[in-house]
PDB file of N, CA and C in Angstrom:
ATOM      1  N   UNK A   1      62.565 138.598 151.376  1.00  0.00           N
ATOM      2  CA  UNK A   1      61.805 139.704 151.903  1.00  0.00           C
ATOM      3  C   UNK A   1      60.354 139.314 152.181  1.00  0.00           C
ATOM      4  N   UNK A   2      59.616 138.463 151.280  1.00  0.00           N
ATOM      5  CA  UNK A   2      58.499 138.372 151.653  1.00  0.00           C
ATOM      6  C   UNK A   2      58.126 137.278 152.972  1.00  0.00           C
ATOM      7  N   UNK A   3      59.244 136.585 153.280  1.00  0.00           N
ATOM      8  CA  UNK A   3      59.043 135.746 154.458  1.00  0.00           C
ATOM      9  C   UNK A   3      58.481 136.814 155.666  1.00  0.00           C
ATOM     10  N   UNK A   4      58.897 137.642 155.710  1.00  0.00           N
ATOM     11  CA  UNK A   4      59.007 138.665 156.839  1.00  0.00           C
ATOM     12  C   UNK A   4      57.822 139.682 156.449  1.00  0.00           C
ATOM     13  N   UNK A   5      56.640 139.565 155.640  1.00  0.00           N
ATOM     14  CA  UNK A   5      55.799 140.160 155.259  1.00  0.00           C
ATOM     15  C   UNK A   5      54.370 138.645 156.268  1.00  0.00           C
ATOM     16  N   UNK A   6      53.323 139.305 157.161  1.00  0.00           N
ATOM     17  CA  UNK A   6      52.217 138.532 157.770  1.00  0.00           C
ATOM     18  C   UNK A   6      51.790 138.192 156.178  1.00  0.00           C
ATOM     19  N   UNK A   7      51.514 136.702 156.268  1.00  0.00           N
ATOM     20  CA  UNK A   7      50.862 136.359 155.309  1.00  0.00           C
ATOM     21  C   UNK A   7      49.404 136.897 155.488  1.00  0.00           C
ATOM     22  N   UNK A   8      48.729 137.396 156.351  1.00  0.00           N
ATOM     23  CA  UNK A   8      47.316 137.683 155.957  1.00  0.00           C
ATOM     24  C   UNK A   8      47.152 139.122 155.245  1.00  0.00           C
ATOM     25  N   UNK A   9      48.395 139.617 155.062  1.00  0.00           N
ATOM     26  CA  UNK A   9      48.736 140.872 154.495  1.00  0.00           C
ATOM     27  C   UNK A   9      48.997 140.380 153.013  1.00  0.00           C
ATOM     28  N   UNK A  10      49.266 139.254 152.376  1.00  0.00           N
ATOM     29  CA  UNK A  10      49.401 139.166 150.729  1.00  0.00           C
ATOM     30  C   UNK A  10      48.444 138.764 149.860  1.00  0.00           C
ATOM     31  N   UNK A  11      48.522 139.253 148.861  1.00  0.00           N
ATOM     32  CA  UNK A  11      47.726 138.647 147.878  1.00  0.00           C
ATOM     33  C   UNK A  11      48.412 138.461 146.928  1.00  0.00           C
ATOM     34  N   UNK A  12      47.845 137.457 145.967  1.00  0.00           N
ATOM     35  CA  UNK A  12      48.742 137.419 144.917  1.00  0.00           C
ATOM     36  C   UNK A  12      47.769 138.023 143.322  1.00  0.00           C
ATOM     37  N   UNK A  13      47.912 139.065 142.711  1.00  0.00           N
ATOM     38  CA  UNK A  13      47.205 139.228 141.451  1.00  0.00           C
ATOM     39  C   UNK A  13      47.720 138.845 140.054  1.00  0.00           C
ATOM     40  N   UNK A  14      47.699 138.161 139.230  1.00  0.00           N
ATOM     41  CA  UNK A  14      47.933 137.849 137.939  1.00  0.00           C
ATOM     42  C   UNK A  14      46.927 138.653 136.601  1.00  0.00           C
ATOM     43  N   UNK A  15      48.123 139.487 136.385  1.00  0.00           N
ATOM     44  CA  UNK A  15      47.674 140.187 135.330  1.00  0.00           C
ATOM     45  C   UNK A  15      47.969 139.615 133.745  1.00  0.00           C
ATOM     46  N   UNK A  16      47.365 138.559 133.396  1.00  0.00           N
ATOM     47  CA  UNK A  16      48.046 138.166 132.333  1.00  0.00           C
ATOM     48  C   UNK A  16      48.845 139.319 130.802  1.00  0.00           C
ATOM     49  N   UNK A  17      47.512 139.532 130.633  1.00  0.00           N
ATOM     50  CA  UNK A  17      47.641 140.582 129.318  1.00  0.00           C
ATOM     51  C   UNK A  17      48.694 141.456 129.646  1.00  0.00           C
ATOM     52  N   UNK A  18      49.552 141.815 130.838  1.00  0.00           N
ATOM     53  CA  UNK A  18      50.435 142.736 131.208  1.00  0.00           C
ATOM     54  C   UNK A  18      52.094 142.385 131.192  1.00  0.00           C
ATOM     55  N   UNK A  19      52.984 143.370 130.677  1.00  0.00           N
ATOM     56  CA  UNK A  19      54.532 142.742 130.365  1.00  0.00           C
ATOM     57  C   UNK A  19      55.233 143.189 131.936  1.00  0.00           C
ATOM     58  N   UNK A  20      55.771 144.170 132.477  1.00  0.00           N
ATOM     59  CA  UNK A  20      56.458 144.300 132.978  1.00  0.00           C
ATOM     60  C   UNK A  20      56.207 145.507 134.381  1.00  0.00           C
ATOM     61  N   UNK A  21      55.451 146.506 133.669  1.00  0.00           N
ATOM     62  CA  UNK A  21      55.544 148.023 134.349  1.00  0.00           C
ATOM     63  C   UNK A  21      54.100 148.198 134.806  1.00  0.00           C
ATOM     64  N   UNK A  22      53.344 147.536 135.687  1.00  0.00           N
ATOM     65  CA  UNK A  22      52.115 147.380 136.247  1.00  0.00           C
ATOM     66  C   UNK A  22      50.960 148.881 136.094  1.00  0.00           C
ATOM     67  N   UNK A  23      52.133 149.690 137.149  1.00  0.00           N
ATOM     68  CA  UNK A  23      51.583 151.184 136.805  1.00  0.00           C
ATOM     69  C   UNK A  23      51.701 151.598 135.623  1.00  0.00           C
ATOM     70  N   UNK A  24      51.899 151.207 134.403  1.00  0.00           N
ATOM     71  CA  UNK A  24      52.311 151.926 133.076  1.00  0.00           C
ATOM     72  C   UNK A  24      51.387 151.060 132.098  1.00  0.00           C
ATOM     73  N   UNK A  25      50.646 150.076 132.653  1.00  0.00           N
ATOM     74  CA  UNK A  25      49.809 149.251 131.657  1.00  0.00           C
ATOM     75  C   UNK A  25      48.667 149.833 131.224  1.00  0.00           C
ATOM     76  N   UNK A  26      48.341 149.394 130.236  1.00  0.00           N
ATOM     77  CA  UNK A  26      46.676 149.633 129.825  1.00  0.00           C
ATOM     78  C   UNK A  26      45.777 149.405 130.722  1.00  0.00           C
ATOM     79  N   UNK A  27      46.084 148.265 131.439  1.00  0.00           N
ATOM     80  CA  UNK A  27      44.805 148.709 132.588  1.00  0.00           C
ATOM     81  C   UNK A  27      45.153 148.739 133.681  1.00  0.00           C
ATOM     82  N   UNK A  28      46.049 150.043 133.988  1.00  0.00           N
ATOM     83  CA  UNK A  28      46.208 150.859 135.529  1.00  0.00           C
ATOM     84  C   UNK A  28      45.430 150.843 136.096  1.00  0.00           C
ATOM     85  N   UNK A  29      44.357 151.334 135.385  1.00  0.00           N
ATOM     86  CA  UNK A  29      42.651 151.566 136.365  1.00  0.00           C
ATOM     87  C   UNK A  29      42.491 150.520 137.352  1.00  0.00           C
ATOM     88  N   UNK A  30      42.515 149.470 136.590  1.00  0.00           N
ATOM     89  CA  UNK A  30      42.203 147.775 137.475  1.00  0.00           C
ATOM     90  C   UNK A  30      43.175 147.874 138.777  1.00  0.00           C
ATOM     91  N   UNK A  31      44.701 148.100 138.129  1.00  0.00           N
ATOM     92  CA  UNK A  31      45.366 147.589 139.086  1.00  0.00           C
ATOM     93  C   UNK A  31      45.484 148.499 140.199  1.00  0.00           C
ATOM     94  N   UNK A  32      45.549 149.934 140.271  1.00  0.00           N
ATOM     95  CA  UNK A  32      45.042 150.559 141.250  1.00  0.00           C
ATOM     96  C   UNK A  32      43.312 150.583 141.892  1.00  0.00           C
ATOM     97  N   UNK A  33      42.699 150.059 141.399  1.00  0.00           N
ATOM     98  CA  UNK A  33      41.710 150.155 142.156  1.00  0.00           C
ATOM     99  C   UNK A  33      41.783 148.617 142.994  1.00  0.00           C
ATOM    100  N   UNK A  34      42.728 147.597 142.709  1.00  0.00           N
ATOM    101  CA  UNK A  34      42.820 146.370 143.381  1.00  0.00           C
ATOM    102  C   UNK A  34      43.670 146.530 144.740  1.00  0.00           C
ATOM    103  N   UNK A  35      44.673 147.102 144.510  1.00  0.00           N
ATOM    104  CA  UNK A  35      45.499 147.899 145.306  1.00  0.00           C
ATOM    105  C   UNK A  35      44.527 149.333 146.399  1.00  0.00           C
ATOM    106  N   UNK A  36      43.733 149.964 145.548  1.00  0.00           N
ATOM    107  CA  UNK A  36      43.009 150.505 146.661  1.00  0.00           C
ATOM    108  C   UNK A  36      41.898 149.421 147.498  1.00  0.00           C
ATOM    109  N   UNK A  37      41.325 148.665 146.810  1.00  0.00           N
ATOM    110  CA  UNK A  37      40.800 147.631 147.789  1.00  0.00           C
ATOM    111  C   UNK A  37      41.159 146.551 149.054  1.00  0.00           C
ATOM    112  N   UNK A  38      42.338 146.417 148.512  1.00  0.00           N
ATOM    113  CA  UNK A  38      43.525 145.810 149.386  1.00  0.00           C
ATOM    114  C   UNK A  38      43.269 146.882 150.554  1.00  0.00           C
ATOM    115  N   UNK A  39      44.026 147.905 150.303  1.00  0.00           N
ATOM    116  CA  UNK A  39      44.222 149.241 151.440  1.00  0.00           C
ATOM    117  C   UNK A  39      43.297 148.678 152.213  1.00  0.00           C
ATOM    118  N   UNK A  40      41.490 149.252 151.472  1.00  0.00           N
ATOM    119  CA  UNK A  40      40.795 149.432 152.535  1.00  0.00           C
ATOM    120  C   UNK A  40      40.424 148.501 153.362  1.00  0.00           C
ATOM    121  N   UNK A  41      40.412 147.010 152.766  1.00  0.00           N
ATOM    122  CA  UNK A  41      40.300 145.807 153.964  1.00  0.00           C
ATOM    123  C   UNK A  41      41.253 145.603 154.589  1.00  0.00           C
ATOM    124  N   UNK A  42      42.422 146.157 154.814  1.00  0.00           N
ATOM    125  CA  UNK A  42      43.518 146.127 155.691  1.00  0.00           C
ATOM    126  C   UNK A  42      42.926 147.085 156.676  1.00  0.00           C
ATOM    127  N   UNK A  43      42.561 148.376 156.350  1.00  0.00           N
ATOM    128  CA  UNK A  43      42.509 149.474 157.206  1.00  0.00           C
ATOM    129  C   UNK A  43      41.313 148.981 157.948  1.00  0.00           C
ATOM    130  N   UNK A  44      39.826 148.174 157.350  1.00  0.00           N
ATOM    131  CA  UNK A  44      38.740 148.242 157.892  1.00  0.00           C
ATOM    132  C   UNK A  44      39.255 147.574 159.025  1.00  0.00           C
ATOM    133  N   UNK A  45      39.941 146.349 158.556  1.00  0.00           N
ATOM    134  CA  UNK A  45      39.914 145.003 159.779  1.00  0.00           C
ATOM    135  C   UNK A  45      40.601 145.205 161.374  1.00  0.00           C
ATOM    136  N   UNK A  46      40.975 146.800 161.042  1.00  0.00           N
ATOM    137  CA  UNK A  46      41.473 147.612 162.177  1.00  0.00           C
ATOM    138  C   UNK A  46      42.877 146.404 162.915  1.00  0.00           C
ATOM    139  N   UNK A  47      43.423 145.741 161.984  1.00  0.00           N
ATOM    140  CA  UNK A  47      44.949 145.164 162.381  1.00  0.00           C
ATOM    141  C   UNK A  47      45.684 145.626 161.896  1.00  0.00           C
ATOM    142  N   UNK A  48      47.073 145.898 162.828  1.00  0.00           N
ATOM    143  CA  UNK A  48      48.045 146.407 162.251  1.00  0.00           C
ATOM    144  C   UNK A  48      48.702 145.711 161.280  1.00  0.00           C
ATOM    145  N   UNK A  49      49.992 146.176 160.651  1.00  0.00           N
ATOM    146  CA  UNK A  49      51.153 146.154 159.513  1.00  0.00           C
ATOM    147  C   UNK A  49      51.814 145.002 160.689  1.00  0.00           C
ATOM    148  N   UNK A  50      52.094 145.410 161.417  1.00  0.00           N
ATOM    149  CA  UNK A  50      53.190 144.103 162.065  1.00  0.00           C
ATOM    150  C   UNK A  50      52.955 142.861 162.587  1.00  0.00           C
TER     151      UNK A  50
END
Protein backbone atom coordinates (compact mmCIF):
# COMPACT_ATOMS: atom_id res chain seq x y z
CA UNK A 1 0.00 0.00 0.00
CA UNK A 2 2.50 2.45 0.70
CA UNK A 3 4.23 2.08 -2.75
CA UNK A 4 1.19 3.81 -4.17
CA UNK A 5 1.30 6.61 -1.49
CA UNK A 6 3.72 10.13 -3.37
CA UNK A 7 6.61 9.85 -1.33
CA UNK A 8 6.63 13.64 -0.68
CA UNK A 9 3.43 12.87 1.18
CA UNK A 10 5.35 10.51 4.06
CA UNK A 11 6.93 10.90 6.99
CA UNK A 12 8.15 8.63 9.15
CA UNK A 13 7.65 9.42 13.25
CA UNK A 14 9.20 7.18 15.96
CA UNK A 15 7.60 7.27 19.08
CA UNK A 16 9.79 5.33 21.22
CA UNK A 17 8.24 5.44 24.78
CA UNK A 18 4.91 4.24 22.91
CA UNK A 19 3.50 0.30 22.66
CA UNK A 20 0.93 -0.07 20.17
CA UNK A 21 -2.35 2.35 20.14
CA UNK A 22 -0.78 5.84 19.06
CA UNK A 23 -4.14 7.67 19.70
CA UNK A 24 -4.48 6.02 23.19
CA UNK A 25 -0.87 6.95 24.41
CA UNK A 26 0.26 9.26 27.00
CA UNK A 27 1.36 11.56 24.65
CA UNK A 28 -1.61 11.94 22.15
CA UNK A 29 -1.06 15.61 22.46
CA UNK A 30 2.39 15.20 20.51
CA UNK A 31 1.10 12.86 18.17
CA UNK A 32 -1.84 14.78 17.04
CA UNK A 33 -0.36 17.93 16.93
CA UNK A 34 2.47 16.17 14.49
CA UNK A 35 -0.25 14.89 12.44
CA UNK A 36 -1.91 18.37 12.51
CA UNK A 37 1.36 19.82 11.24
CA UNK A 38 1.73 17.36 8.58
CA UNK A 39 -2.00 18.47 7.42
CA UNK A 40 -1.06 21.95 7.31
CA UNK A 41 2.20 21.74 5.13
CA UNK A 42 0.41 19.54 2.80
CA UNK A 43 -2.51 21.98 2.55
CA UNK A 44 -0.08 25.19 2.53
CA UNK A 45 2.12 23.76 -0.40
CA UNK A 46 -1.24 23.97 -2.31
CA UNK A 47 -0.35 20.18 -4.03
CA UNK A 48 -2.63 17.76 -4.35
CA UNK A 49 -3.12 14.01 -2.66
CA UNK A 50 -2.43 12.40 -6.09
Amino acid sequence: MLETIPKRLLELHWYEENYHENFNERNREKIFRDIELWLERILASGETLS
